[in-house]
Protein backbone atom coordinates (compact mmCIF):
# COMPACT_ATOMS: atom_id res chain seq x y z
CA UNK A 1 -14.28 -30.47 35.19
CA UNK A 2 -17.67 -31.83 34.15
CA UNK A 3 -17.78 -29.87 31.53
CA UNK A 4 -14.70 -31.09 30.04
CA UNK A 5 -15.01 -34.72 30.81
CA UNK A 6 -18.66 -34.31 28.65
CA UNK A 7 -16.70 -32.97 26.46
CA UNK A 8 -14.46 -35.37 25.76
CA UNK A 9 -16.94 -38.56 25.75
CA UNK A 10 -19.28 -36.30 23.30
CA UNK A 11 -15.90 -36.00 21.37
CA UNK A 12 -15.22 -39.50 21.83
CA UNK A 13 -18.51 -40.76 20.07
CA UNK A 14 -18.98 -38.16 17.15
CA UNK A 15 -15.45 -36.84 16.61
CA UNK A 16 -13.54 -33.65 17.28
CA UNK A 17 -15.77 -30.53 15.93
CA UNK A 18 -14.03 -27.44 14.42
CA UNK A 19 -16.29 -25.08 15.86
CA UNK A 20 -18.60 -24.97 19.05
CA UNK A 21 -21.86 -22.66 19.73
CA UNK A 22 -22.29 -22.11 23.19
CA UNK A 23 -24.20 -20.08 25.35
CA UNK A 24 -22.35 -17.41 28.03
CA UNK A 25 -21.59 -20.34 30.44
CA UNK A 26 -18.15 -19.77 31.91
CA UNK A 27 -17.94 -23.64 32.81
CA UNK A 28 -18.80 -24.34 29.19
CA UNK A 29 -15.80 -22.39 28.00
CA UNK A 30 -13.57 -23.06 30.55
CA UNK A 31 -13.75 -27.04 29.43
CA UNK A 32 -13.35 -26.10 26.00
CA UNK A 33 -10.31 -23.75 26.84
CA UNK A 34 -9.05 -27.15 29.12
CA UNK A 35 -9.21 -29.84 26.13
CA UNK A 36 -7.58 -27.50 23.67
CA UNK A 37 -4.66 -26.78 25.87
CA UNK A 38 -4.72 -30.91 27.34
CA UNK A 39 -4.81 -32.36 23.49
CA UNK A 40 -3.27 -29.76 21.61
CA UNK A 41 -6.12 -29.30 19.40
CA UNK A 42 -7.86 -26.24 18.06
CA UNK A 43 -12.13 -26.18 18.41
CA UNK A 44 -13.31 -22.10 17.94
CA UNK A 45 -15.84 -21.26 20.68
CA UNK A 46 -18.51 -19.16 19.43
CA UNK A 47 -20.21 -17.42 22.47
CA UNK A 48 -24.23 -16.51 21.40
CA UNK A 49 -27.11 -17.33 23.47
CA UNK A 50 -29.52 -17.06 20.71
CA UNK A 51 -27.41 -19.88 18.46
CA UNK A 52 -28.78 -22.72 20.47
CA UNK A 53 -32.48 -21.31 20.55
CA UNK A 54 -32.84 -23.57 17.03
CA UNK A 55 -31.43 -26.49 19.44
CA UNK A 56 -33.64 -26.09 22.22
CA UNK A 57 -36.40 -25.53 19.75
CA UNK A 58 -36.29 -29.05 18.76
CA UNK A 59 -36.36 -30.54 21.92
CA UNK A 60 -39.55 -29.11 22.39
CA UNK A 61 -41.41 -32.11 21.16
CA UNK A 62 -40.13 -34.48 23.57
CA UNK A 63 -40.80 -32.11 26.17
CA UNK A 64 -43.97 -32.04 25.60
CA UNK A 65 -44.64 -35.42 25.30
CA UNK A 66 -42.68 -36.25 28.50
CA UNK A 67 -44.23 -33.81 30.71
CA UNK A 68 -47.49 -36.25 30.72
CA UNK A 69 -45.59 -38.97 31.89
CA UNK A 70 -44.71 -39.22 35.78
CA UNK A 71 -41.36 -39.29 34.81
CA UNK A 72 -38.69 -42.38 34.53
CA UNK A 73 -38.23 -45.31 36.87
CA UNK A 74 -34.85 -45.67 35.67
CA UNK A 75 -32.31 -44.87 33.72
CA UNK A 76 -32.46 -47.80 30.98
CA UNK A 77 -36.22 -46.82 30.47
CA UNK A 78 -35.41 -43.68 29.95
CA UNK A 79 -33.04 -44.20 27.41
CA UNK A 80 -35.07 -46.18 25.57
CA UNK A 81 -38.07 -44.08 25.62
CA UNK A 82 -36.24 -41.22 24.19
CA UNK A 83 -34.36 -42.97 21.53
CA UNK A 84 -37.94 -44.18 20.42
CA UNK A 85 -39.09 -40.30 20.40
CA UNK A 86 -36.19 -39.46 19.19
CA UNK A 87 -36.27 -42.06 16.20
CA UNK A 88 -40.17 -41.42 15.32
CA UNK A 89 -38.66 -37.43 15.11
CA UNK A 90 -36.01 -38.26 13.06
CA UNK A 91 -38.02 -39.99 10.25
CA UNK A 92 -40.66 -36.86 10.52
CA UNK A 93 -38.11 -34.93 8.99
CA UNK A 94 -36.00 -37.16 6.97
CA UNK A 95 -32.92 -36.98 8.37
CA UNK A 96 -31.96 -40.67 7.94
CA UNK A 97 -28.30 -41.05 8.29
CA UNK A 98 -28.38 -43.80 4.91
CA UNK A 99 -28.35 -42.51 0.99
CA UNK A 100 -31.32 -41.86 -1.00
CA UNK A 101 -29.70 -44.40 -3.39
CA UNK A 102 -29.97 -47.15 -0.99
CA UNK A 103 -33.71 -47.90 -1.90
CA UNK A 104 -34.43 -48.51 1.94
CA UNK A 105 -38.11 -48.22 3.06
CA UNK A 106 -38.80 -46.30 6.07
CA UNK A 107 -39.63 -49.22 8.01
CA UNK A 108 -36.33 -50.56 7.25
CA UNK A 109 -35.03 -47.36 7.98
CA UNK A 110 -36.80 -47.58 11.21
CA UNK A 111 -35.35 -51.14 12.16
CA UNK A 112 -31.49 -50.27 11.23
CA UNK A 113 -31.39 -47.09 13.09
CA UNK A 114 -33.10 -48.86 16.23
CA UNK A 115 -31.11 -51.76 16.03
């Protein structure tokens, strides 16, 4: 059931996917299985544990930088410490979510995203 109700806010905030890679976690698939039969929709499940190796791979940045820390007094801090991390990663490699057309430096870039 926690798998299906992250599911479903994930799904929620960035829109219904056509096609899931998941590791060989049975609750995983069981909450997929749930919200295709609850909303009548269709999302493939593609079972390989080495697929989300080039996930987990990116997270090891922010791993490493939070593993010095002595971890997060709360949740808010959190949250805003890793969207800053996150943010500083995301203009490393240039994956701003605006057109190249839009003339935008990357402190502006920096500002709109954060904002």
């Amino acid at each position: 059931m926690a798998a299906l109700r992250f599911l479903a806010k994930a799904i929620g905030r960035n829109g219904k996917p056509g096609l899931i890679n998941i590791d060989k976690s049975g609750a995983n698939t069981a909450g997929i299985k749930l919200y295709n039969e609850d909303n009548h929709k269709r999302i493939e499940i593609r079972q390989c544990k080495y697929l989300n190796n080039i996930v987990e791979q990116d997270h090891r940045n922010i791993k490493r930088i939070t593993d010095a820390m002595l971890g997060f007094k709360n949740f808010v801090c959190a949250e805003a410490i890793l969207t800053g991390i996150e943010l500083v990663a995301m203009l490393k490699k240039c994956q701003q979510r605006y057109s190249a057309q839009s003339h935008a430096t990357d402190a502006d870039e920096f500002y709109a995203i954060a904002g």
